[in-house]
N, C-alpha and C. Protein backbone atom coordinates (compact mmCIF):
# COMPACT_ATOMS: atom_id res chain seq x y z
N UNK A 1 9.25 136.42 25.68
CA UNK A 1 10.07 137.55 26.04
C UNK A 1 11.55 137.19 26.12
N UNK A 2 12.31 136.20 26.03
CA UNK A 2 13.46 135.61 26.05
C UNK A 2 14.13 135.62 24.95
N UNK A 3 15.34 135.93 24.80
CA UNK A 3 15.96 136.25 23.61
C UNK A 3 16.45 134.39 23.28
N UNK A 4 16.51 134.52 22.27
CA UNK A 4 16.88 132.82 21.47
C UNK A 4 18.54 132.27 22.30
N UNK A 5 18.02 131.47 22.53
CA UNK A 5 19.63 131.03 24.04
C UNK A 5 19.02 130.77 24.98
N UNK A 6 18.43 132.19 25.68
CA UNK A 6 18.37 132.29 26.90
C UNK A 6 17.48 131.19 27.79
N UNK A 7 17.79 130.99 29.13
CA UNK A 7 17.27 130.29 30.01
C UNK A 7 15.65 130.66 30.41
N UNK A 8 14.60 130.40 30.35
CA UNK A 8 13.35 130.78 30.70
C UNK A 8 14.02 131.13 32.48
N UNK A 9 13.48 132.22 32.64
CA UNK A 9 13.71 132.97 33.76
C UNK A 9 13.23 132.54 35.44
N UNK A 10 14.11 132.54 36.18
CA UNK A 10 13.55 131.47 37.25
C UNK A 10 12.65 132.42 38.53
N UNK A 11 12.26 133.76 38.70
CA UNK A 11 11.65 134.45 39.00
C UNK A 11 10.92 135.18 37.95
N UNK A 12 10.54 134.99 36.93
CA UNK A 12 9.82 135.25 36.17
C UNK A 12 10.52 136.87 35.62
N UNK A 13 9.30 137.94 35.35
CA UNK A 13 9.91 139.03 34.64
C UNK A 13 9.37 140.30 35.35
N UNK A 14 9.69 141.41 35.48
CA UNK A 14 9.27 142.71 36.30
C UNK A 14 8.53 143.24 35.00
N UNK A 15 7.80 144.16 35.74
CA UNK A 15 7.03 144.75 34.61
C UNK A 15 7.27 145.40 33.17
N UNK A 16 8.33 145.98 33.50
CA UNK A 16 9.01 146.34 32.72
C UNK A 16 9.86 145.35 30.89
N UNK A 17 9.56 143.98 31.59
CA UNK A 17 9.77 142.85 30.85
C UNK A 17 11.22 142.87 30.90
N UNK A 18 12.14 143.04 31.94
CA UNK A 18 12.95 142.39 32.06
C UNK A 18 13.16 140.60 32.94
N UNK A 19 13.91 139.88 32.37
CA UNK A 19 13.96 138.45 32.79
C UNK A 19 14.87 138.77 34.06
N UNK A 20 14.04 138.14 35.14
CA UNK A 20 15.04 137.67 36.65
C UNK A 20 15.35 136.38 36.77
N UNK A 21 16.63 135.80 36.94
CA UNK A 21 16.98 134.72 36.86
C UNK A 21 17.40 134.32 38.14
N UNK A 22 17.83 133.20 38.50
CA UNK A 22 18.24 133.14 39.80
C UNK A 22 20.21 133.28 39.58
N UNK A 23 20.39 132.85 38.62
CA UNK A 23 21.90 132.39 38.14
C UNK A 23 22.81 134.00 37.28
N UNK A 24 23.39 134.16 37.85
CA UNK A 24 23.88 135.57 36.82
C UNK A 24 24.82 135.27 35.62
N UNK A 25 24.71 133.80 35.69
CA UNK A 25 25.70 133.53 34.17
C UNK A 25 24.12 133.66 33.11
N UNK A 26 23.09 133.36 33.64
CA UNK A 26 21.82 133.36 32.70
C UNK A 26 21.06 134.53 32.03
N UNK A 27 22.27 136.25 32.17
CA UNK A 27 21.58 137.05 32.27
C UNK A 27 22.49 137.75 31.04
N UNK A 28 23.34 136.95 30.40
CA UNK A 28 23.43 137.69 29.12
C UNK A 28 23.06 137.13 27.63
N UNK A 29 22.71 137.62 26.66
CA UNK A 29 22.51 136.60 25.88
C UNK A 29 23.21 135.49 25.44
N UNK A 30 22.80 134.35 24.79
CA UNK A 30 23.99 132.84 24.63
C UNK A 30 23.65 132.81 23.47
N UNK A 31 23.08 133.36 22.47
CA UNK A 31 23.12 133.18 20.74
C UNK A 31 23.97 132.22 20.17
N UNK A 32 25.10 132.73 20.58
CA UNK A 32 26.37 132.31 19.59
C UNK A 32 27.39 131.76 20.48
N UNK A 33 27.94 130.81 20.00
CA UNK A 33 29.49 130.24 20.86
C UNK A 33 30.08 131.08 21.10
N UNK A 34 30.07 132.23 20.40
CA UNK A 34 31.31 132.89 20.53
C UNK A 34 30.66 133.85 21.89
N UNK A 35 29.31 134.52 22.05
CA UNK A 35 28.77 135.10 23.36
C UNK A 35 28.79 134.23 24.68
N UNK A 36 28.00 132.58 24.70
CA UNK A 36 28.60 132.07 25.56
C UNK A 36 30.06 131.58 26.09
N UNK A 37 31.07 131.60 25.16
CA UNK A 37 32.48 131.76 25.60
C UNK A 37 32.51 133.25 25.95
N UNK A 38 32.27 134.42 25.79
CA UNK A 38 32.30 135.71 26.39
C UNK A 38 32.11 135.38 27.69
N UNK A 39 31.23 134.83 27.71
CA UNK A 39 30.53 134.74 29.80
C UNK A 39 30.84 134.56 30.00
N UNK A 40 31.06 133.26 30.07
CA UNK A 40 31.56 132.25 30.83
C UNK A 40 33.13 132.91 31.21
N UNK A 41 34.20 133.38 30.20
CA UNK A 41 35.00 133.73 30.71
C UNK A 41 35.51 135.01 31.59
N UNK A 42 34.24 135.63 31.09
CA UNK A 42 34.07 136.97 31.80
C UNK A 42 33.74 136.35 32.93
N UNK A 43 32.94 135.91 33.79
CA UNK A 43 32.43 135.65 34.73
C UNK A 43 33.52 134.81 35.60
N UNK A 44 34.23 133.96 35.38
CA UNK A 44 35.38 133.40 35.56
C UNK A 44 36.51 133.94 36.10
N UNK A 45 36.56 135.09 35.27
CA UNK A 45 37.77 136.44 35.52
C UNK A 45 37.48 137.15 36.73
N UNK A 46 35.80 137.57 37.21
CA UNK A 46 35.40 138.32 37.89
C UNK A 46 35.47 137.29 39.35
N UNK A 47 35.20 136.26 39.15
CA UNK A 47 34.91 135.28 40.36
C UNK A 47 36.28 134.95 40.70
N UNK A 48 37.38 134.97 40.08
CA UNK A 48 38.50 133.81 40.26
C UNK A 48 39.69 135.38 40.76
N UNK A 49 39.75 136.43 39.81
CA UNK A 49 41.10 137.27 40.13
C UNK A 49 40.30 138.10 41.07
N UNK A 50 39.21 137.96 41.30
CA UNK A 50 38.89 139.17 42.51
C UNK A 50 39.03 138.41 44.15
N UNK A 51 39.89 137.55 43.95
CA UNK A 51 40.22 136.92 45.68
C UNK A 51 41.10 137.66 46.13
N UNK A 52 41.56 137.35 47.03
CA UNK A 52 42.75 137.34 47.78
C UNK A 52 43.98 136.40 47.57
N UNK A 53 43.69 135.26 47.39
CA UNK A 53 44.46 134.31 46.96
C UNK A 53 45.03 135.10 45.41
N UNK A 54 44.51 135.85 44.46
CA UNK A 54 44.99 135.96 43.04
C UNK A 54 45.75 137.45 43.72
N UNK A 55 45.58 138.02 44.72
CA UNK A 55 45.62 139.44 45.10
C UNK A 55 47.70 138.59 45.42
N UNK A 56 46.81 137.07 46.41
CA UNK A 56 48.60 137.06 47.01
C UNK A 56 49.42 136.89 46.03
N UNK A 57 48.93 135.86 44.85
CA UNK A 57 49.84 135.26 43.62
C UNK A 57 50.04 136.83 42.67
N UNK A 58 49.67 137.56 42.80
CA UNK A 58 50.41 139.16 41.94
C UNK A 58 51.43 139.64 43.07
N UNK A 59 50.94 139.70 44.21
CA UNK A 59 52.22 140.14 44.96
C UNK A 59 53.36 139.92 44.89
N UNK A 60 53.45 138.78 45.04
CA UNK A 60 54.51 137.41 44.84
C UNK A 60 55.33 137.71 43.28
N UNK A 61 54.64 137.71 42.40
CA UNK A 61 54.58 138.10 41.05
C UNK A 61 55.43 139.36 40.48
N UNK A 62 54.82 140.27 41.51
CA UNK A 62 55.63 141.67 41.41
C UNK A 62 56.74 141.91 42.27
N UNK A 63 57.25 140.85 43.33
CA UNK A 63 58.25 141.36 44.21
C UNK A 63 59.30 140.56 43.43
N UNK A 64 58.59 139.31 42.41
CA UNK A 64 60.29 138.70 41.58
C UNK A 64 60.88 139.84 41.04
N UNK A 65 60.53 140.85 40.96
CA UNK A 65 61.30 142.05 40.02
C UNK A 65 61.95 142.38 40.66
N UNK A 66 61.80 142.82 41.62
CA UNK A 66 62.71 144.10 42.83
C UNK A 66 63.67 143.73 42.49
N UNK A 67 64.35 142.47 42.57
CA UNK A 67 65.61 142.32 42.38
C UNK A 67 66.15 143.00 41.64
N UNK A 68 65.77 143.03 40.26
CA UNK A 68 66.40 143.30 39.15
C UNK A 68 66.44 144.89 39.10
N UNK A 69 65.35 145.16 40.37
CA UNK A 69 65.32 146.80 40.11
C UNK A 69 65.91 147.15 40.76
N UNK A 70 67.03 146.97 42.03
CA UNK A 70 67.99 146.92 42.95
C UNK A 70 68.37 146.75 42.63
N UNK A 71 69.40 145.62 42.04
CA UNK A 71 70.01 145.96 40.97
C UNK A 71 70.66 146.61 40.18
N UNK A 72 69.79 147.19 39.58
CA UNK A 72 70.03 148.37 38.84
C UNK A 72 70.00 149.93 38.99
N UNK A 73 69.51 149.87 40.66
CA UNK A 73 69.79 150.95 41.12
C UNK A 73 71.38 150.63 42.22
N UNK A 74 71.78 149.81 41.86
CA UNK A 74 72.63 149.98 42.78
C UNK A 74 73.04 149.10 44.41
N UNK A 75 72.01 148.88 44.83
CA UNK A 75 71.87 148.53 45.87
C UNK A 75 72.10 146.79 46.59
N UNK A 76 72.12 146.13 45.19
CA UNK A 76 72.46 144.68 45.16
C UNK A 76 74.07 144.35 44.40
N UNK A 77 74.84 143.85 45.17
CA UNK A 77 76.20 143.96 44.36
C UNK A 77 75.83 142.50 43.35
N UNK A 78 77.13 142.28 42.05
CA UNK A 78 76.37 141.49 40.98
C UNK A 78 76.38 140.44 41.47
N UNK A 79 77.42 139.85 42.27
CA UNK A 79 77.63 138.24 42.81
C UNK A 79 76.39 138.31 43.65
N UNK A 80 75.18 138.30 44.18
CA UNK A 80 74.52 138.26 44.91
C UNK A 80 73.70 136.98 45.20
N UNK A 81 73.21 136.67 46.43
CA UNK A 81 72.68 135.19 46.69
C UNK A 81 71.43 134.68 45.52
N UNK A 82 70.79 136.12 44.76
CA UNK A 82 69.86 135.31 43.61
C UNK A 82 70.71 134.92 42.62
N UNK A 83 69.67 134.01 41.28
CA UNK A 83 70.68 133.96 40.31
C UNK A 83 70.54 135.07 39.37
N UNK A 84 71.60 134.97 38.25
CA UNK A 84 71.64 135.84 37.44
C UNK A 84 70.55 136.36 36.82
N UNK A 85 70.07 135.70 36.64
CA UNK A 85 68.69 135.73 35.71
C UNK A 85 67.70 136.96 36.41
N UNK A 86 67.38 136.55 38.25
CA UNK A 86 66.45 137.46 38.22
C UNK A 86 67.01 139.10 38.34
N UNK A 87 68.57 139.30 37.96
CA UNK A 87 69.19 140.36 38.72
C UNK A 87 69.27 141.42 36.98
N UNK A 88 69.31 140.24 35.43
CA UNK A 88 69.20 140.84 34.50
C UNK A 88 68.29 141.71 33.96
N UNK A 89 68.48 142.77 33.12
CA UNK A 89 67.70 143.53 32.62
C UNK A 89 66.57 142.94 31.64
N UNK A 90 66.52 141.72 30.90
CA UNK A 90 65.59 141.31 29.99
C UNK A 90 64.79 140.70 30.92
N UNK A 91 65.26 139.99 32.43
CA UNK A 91 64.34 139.69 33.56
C UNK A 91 63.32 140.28 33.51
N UNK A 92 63.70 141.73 33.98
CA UNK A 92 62.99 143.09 34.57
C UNK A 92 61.69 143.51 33.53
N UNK A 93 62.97 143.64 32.02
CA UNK A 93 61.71 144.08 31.05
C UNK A 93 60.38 143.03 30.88
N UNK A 94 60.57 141.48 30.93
CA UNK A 94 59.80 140.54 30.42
C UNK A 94 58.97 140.82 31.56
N UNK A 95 59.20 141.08 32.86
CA UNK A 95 58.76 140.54 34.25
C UNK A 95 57.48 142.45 33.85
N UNK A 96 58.39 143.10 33.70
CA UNK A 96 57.34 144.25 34.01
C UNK A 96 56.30 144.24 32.64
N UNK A 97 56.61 143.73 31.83
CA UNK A 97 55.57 143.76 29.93
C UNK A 97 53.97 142.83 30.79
N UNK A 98 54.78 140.94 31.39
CA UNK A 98 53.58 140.87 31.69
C UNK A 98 52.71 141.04 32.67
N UNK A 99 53.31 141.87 33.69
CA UNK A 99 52.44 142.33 34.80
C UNK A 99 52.00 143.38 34.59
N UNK A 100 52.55 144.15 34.05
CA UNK A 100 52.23 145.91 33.88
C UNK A 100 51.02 145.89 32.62
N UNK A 101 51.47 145.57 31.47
CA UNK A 101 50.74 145.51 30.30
C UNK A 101 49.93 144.10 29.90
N UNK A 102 50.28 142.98 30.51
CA UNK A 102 49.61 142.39 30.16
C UNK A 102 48.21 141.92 31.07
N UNK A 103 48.36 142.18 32.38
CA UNK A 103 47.94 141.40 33.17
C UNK A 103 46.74 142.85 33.45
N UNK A 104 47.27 143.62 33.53
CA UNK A 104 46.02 145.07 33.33
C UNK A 104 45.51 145.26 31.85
N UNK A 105 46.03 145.00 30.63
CA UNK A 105 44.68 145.48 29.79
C UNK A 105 44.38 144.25 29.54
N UNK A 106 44.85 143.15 29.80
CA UNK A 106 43.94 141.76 29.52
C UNK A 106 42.81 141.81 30.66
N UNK A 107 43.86 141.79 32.00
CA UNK A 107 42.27 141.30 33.10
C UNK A 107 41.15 142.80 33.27
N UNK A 108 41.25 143.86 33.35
CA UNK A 108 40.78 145.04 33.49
C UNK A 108 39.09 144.58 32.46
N UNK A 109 39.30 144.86 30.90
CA UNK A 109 37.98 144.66 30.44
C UNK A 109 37.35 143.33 30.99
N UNK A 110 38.13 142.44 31.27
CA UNK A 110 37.24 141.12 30.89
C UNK A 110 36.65 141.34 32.50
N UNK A 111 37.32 141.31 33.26
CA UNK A 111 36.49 142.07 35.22
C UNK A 111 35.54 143.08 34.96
N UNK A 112 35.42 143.89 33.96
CA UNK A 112 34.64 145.31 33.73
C UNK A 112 33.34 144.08 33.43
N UNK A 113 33.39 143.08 32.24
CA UNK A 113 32.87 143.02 31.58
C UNK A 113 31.79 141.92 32.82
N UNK A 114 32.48 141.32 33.71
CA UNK A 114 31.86 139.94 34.49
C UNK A 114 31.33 140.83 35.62
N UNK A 115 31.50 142.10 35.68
CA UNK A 115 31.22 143.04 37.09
C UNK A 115 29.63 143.70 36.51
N UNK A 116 29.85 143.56 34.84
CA UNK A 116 28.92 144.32 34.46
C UNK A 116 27.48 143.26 34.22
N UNK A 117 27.85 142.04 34.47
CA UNK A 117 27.06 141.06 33.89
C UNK A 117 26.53 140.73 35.32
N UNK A 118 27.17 140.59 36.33
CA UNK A 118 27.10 140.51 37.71
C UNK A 118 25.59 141.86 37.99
N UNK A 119 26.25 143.24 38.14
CA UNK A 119 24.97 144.37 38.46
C UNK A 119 23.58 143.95 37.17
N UNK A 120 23.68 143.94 36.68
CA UNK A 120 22.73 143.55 35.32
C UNK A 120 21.71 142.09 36.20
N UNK A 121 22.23 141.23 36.57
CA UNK A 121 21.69 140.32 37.56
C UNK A 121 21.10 141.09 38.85
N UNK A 122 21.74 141.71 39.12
CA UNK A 122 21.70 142.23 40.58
C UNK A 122 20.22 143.10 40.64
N UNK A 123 20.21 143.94 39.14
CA UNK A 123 19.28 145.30 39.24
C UNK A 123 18.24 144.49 38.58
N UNK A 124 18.33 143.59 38.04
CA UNK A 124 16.72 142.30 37.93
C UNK A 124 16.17 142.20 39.05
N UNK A 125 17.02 141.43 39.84
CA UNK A 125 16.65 141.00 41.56
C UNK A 125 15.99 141.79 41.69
N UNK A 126 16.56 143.26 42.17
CA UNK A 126 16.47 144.36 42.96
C UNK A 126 15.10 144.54 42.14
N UNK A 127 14.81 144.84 41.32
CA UNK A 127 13.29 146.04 40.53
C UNK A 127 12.76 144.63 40.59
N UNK A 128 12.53 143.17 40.38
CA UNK A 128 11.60 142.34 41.08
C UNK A 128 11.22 142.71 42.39
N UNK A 129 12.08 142.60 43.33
CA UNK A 129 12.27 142.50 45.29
C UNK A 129 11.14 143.58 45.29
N UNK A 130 11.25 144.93 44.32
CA UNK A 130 10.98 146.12 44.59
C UNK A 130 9.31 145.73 44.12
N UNK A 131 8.87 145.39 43.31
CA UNK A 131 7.55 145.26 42.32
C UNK A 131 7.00 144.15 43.33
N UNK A 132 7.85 143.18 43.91
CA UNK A 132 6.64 142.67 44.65
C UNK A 132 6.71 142.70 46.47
N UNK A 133 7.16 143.65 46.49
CA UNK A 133 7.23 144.71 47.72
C UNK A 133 6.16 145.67 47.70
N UNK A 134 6.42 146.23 46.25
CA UNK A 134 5.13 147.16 46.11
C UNK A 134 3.54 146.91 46.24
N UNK A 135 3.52 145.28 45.70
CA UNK A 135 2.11 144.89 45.55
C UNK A 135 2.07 144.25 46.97
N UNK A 136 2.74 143.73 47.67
CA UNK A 136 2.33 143.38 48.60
C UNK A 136 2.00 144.52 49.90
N UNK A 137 2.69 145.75 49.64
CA UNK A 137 1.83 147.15 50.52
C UNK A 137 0.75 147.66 49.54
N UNK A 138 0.53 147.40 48.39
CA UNK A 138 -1.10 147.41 47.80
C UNK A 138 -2.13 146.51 48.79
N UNK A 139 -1.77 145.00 48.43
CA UNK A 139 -2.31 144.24 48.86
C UNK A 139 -2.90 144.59 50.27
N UNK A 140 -1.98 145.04 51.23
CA UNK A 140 -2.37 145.28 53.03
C UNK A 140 -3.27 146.73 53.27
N UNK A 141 -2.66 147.59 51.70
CA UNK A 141 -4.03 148.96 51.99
C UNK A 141 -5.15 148.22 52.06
N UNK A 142 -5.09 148.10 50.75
CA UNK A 142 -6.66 146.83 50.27
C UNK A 142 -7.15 146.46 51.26
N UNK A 143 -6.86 145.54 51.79
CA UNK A 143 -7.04 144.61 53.32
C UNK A 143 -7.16 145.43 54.71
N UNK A 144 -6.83 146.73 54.80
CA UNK A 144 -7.04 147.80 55.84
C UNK A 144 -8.08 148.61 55.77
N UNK A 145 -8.23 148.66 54.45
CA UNK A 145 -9.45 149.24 54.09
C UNK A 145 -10.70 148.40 54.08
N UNK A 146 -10.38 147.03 53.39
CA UNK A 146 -11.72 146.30 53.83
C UNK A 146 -12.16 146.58 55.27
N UNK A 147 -11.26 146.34 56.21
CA UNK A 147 -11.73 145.78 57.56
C UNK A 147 -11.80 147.61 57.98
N UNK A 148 -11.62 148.59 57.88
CA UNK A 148 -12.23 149.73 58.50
C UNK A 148 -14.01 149.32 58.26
N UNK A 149 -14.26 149.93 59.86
CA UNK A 149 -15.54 149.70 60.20
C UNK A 149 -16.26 150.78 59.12
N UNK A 150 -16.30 151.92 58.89
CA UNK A 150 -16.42 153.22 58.22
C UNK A 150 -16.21 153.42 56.66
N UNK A 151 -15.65 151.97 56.12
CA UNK A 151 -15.81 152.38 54.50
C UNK A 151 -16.71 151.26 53.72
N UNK A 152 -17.29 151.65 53.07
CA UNK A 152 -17.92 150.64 52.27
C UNK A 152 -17.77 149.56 51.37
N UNK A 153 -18.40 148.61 52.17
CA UNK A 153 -17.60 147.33 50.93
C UNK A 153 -17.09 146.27 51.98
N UNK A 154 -16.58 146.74 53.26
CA UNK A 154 -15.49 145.57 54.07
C UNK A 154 -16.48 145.26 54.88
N UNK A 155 -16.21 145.18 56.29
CA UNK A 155 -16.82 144.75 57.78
C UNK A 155 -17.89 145.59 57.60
N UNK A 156 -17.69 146.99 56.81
CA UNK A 156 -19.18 147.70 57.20
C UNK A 156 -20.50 146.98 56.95
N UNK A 157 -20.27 146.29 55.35
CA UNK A 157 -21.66 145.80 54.97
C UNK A 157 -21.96 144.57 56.06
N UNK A 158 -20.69 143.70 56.43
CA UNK A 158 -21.57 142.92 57.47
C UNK A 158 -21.96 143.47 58.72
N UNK A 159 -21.22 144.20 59.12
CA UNK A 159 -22.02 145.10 60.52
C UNK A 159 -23.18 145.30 60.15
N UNK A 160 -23.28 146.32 59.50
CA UNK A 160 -24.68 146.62 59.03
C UNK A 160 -26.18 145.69 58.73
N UNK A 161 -25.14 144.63 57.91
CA UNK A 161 -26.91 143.43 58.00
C UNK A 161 -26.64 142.64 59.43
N UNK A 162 -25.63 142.22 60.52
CA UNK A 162 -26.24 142.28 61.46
C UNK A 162 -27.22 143.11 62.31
N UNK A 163 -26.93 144.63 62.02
CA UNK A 163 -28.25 145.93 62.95
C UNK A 163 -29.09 145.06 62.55
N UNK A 164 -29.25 145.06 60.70
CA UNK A 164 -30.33 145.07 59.97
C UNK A 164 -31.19 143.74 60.53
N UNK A 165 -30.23 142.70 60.77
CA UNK A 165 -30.74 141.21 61.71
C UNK A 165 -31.50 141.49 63.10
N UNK A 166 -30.60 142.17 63.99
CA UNK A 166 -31.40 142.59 65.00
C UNK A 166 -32.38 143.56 65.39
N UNK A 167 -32.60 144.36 64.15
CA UNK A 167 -33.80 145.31 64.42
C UNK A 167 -35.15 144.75 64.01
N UNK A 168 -35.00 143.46 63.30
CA UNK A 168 -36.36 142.86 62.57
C UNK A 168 -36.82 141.88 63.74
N UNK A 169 -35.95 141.85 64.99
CA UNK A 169 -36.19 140.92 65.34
C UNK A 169 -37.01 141.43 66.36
């Protein structure tokens, strides 16, 4: 049931024949170099820019601009304690191309893509957890029903050949 790559599955498969793995890098196909470099960097993207720490280094990132946008509204005279550089207009444009455009349609798919590889792991788990949740409240009817005194098949038949023991006697 494993597609050619893939890791033999470390919780085996839900009925349905999907593979549960324990690892969520193991849950997309690896065919080709070029799919396992997909993961891996997808997954990378999703684990590494979704901190806080990458949240502080964009902050940081986006306040080098202000200058230049004060600046240019007015509000910073030109001799000012930064240098020239961050107060220029090609500053501003370079500074806003790679935060604005680069840093959203580069990181955006490749996070879509490690978020999507991430639930895809997740909803294996989950419809396993669920399938052997299910059999194990099969399993305890089963077992409730044996031991009712009143149905046939459990404790009844031995109750019964005990009477059957003590009436011969």
């Amino acid at each position: 049931m494993t597609t050619l790559g893939q890791h033999q599955p470390t919780h085996g498969f839900t009925r349905h024949g999907r593979a549960v793995h324990g690892r969520v890098v193991d849950h997309l196909p690896t065919d080709t170099a070029y799919q396992r470099f997909n993961k891996k960097i997808a997954l990378w993207l999703t684990t590494n820019v979704g901190t806080m720490t990458c949240f502080w280094m964009f902050l940081v990132l986006t306040l080098t601009v202000l200058p230049s946008v004060l600046f240019a509204m007015g509000y910073i005279p030109k001799h000012w304690v930064l240098p020239a550089f961050f107060t220029g207009f090609g500053f501003e444009l370079l500074a806003t191309w790679l935060l604005s455009t680069c840093f959203q349609l580069i990181l955006l798919p490749g996070l879509m893509v490690g978020q999507n590889l991430q639930n895809e792991a997740a909803d294996a788990r989950t419809a396993k957890t669920f399938e052997d949740v299910e059999e194990a409240r099969n399993g305890i009817q089963e077992t409730l029903r044996l031991l009712d005194l009143h149905t046939e098949g459990g404790l009844k038949v031995i109750l019964d050949a005990i009477e059957s023991l003590k009436t011969t006697k």
